[in-house]
Every structure is written in structure tokens, then in C-alpha cells.
C-alpha atoms as a PDB file:
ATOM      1  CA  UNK A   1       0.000   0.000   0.000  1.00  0.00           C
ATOM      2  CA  UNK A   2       1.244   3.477  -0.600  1.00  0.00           C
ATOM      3  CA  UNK A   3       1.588   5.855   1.735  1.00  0.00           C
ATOM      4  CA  UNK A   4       0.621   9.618   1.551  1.00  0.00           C
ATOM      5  CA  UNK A   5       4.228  10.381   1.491  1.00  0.00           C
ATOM      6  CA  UNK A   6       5.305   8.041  -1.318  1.00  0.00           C
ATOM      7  CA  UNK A   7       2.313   9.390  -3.196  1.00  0.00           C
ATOM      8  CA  UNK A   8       3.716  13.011  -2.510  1.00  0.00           C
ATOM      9  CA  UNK A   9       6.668  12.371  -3.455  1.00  0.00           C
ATOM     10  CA  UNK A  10       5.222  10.451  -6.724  1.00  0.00           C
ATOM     11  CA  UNK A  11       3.600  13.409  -7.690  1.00  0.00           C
ATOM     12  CA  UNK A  12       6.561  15.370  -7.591  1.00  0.00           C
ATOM     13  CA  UNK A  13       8.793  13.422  -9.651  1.00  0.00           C
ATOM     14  CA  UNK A  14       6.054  13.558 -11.690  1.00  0.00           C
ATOM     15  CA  UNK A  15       6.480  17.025 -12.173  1.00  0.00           C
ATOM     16  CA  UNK A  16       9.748  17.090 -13.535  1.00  0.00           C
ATOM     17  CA  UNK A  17       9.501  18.162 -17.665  1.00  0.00           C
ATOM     18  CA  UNK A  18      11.737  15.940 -18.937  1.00  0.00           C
ATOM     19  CA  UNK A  19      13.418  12.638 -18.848  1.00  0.00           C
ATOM     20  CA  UNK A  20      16.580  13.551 -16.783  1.00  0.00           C
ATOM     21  CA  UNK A  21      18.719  11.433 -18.977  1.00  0.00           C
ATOM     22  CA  UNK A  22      17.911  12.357 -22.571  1.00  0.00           C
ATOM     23  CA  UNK A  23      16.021  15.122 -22.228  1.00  0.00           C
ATOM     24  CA  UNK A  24      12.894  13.682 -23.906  1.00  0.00           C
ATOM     25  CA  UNK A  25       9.290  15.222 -23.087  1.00  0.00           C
ATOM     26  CA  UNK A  26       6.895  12.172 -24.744  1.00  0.00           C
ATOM     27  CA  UNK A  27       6.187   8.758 -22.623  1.00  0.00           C
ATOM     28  CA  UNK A  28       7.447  10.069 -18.935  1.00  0.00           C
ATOM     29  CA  UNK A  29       7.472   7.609 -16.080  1.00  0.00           C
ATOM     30  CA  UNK A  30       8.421   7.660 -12.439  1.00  0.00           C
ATOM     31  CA  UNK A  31      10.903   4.991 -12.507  1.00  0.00           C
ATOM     32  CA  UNK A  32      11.349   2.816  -9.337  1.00  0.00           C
ATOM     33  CA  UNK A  33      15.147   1.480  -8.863  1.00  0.00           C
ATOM     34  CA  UNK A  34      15.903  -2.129  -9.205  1.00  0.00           C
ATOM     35  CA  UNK A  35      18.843  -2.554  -7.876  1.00  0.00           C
ATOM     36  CA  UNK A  36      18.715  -5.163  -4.853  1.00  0.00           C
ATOM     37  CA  UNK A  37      14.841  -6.145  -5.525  1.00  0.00           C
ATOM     38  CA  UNK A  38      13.208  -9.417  -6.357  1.00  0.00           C
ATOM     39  CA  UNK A  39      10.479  -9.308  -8.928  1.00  0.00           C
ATOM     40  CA  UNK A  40       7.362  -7.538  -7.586  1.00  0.00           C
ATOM     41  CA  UNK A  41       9.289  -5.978  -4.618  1.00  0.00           C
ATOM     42  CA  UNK A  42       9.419  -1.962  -5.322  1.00  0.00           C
ATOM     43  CA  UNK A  43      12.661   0.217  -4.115  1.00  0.00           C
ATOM     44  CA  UNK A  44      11.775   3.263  -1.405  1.00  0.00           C
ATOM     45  CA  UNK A  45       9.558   6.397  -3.115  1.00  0.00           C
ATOM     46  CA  UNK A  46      12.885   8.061  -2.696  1.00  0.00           C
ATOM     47  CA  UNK A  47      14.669   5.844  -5.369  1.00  0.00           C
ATOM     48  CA  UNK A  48      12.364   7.072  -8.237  1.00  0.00           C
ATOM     49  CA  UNK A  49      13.676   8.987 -11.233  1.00  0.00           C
ATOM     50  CA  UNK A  50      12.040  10.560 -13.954  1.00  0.00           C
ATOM     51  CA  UNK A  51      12.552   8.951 -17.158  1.00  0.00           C
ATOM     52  CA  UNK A  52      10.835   8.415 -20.575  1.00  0.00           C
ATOM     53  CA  UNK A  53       9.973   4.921 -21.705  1.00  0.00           C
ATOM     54  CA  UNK A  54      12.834   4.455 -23.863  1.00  0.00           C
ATOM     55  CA  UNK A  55      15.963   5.233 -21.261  1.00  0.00           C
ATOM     56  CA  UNK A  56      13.267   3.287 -18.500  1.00  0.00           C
ATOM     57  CA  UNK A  57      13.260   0.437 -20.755  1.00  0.00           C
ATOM     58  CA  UNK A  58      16.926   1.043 -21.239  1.00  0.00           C
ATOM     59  CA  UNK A  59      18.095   0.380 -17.932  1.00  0.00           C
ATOM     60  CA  UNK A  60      15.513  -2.525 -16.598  1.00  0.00           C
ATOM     61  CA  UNK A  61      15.394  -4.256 -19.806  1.00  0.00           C
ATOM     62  CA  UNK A  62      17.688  -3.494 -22.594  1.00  0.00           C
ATOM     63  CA  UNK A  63      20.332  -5.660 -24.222  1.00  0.00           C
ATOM     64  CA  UNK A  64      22.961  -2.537 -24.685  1.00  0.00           C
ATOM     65  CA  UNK A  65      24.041  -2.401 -21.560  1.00  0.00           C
ATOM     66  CA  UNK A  66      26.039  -4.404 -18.505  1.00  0.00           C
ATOM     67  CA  UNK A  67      24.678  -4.522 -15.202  1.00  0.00           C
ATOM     68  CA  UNK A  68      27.262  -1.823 -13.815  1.00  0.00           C
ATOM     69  CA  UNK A  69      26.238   0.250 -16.569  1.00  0.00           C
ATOM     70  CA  UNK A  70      23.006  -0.272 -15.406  1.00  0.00           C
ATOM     71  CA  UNK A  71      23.692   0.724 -11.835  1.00  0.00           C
ATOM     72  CA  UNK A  72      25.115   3.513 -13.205  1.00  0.00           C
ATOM     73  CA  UNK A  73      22.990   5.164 -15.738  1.00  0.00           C
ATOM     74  CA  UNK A  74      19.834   4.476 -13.037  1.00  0.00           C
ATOM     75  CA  UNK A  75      22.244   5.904 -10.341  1.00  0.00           C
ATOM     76  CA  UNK A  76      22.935   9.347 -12.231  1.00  0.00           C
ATOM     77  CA  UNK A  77      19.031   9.549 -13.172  1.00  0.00           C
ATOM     78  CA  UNK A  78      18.174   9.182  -9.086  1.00  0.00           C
ATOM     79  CA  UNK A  79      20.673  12.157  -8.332  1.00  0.00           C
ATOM     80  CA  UNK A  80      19.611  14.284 -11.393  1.00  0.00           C
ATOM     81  CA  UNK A  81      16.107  13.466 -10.292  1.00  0.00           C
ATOM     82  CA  UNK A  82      16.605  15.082  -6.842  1.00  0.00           C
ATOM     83  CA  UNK A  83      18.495  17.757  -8.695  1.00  0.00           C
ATOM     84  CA  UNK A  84      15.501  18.816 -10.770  1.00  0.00           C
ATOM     85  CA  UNK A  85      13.196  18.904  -7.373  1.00  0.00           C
ATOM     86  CA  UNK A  86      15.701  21.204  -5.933  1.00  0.00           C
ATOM     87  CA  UNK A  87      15.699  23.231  -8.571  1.00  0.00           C
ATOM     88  CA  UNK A  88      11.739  23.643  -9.076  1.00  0.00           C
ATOM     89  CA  UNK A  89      11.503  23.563  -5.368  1.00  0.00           C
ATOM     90  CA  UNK A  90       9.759  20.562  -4.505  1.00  0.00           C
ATOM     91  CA  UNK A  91      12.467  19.034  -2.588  1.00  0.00           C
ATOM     92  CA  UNK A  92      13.479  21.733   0.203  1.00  0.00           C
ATOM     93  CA  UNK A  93      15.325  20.719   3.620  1.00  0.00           C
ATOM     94  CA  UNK A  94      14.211  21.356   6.621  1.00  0.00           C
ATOM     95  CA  UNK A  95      15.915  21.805  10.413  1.00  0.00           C
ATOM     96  CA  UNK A  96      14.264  20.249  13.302  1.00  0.00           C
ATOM     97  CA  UNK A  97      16.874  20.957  15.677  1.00  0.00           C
ATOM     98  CA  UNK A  98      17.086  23.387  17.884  1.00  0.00           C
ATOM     99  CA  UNK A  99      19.995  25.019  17.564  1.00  0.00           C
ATOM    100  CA  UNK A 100      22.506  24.548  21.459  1.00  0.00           C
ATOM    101  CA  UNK A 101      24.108  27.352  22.932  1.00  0.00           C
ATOM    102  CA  UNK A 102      27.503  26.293  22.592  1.00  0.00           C
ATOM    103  CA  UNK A 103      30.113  27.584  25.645  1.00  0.00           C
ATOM    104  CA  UNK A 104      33.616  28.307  24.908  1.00  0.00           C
ATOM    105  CA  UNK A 105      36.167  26.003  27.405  1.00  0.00           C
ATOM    106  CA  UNK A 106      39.404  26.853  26.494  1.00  0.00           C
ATOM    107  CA  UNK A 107      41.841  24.464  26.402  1.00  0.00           C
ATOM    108  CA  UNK A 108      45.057  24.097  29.045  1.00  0.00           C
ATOM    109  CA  UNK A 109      47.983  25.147  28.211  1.00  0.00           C
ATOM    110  CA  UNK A 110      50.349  22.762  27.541  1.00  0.00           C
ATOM    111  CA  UNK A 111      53.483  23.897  28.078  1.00  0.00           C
ATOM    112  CA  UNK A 112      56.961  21.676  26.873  1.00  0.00           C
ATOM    113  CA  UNK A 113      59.359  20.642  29.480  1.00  0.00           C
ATOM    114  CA  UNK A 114      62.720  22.580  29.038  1.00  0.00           C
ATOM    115  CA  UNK A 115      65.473  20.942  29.344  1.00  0.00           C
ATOM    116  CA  UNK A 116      68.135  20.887  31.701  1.00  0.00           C
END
């Protein structure tokens, strides 16, 4: 079941205008990583990128490339992905803690031994 969150950020990613690989505008998708799944298990809402069918296709299914090329290519999209949020600000971070008075100690002095 998805969560409001995953749905959130769903509809984010969906957002993005492009496929953040080749720059394509027809046949977008919010791809889910594979990496370290079984078949039907889906990756975190996090590791979704926005890509068009062909570069989705690409990296899940495609006979071009090698699985580290894989890894790669679906890597880059997930940090271009977050990129683009940034950038249209739908991914903004947030401090929850409270900032601590900090006291100065200063340190002893350590003073060398002379010798004698």
C-alpha cells in the first residue's frame, strides 16, 4: 500500500519536464530502482527517477548495456532526479533541531618541558 508520502513524493517526480537522462518530453514515467529487488518488490519512493519509456526500458530491460552500466545510468538519473526537485523547489530541507548554545572552554595550556 502506498503511503501519503510516497504518493507526494510520486507526484513530484512527476512534475519534472523531462526525462533527466535524454532530455525527452513524450512517454514520462516515475521509474522505481531495481537494484537489490526481487520481482514484484518496489525500491523506497525516494529511489524514483524521472525517465521516458525508452531510457526506463533502457536500464531494466535493454540488451545494450552491462549490469554496472546499469547501476550507473539508473544511479545518475536518481541524483539528477533530486536535482531537478531542488531546482523547481519541490524538494526543500528542513531543520528540526534546535539550535545549542555552545560555551567556549578553552583548552590548558600545555606547556613543553625545558630541558636541563
Amino acid at each position: 500500500m502506498t503511503s501519503p508520502a510516497d504518493r507526494q513524493w510520486f507526484a513530484a517526480v512527476a512534475q519534472i519536464p523531462q526525462c533527466v537522462l535524454c532530455g525527452g518530453t513524450e512517454d514520462l514515467q516515475v521509474a522505481h530502482c531495481n537494484q537489490d529487488r526481487g520481482k514484484g518488490q518496489k525500491a523506497a519512493a525516494s529511489e524514483t527517477a524521472r525517465l521516458c519509456r525508452k531510457c526506463h526500458h533502457e536500464i531494466d530491460n535493454g540488451p545494450n548495456l552491462t549490469q554496472i552500466e546499469r547501476r550507473y545510468w539508473m544511479e545518475r538519473a536518481l541524483r539528477l532526479t533530486k536535482r531537478w526537485l531542488i531546482t523547481l523547489g519541490l524538494l526543500t530541507l528542513q531543520s528540526t533541531a534546535k539550535k545549542r548554545e555552545r560555551k567556549y572552554t578553552p583548552l590548558p595550556k600545555i606547556l613543553p618541558r625545558r630541558c636541563a
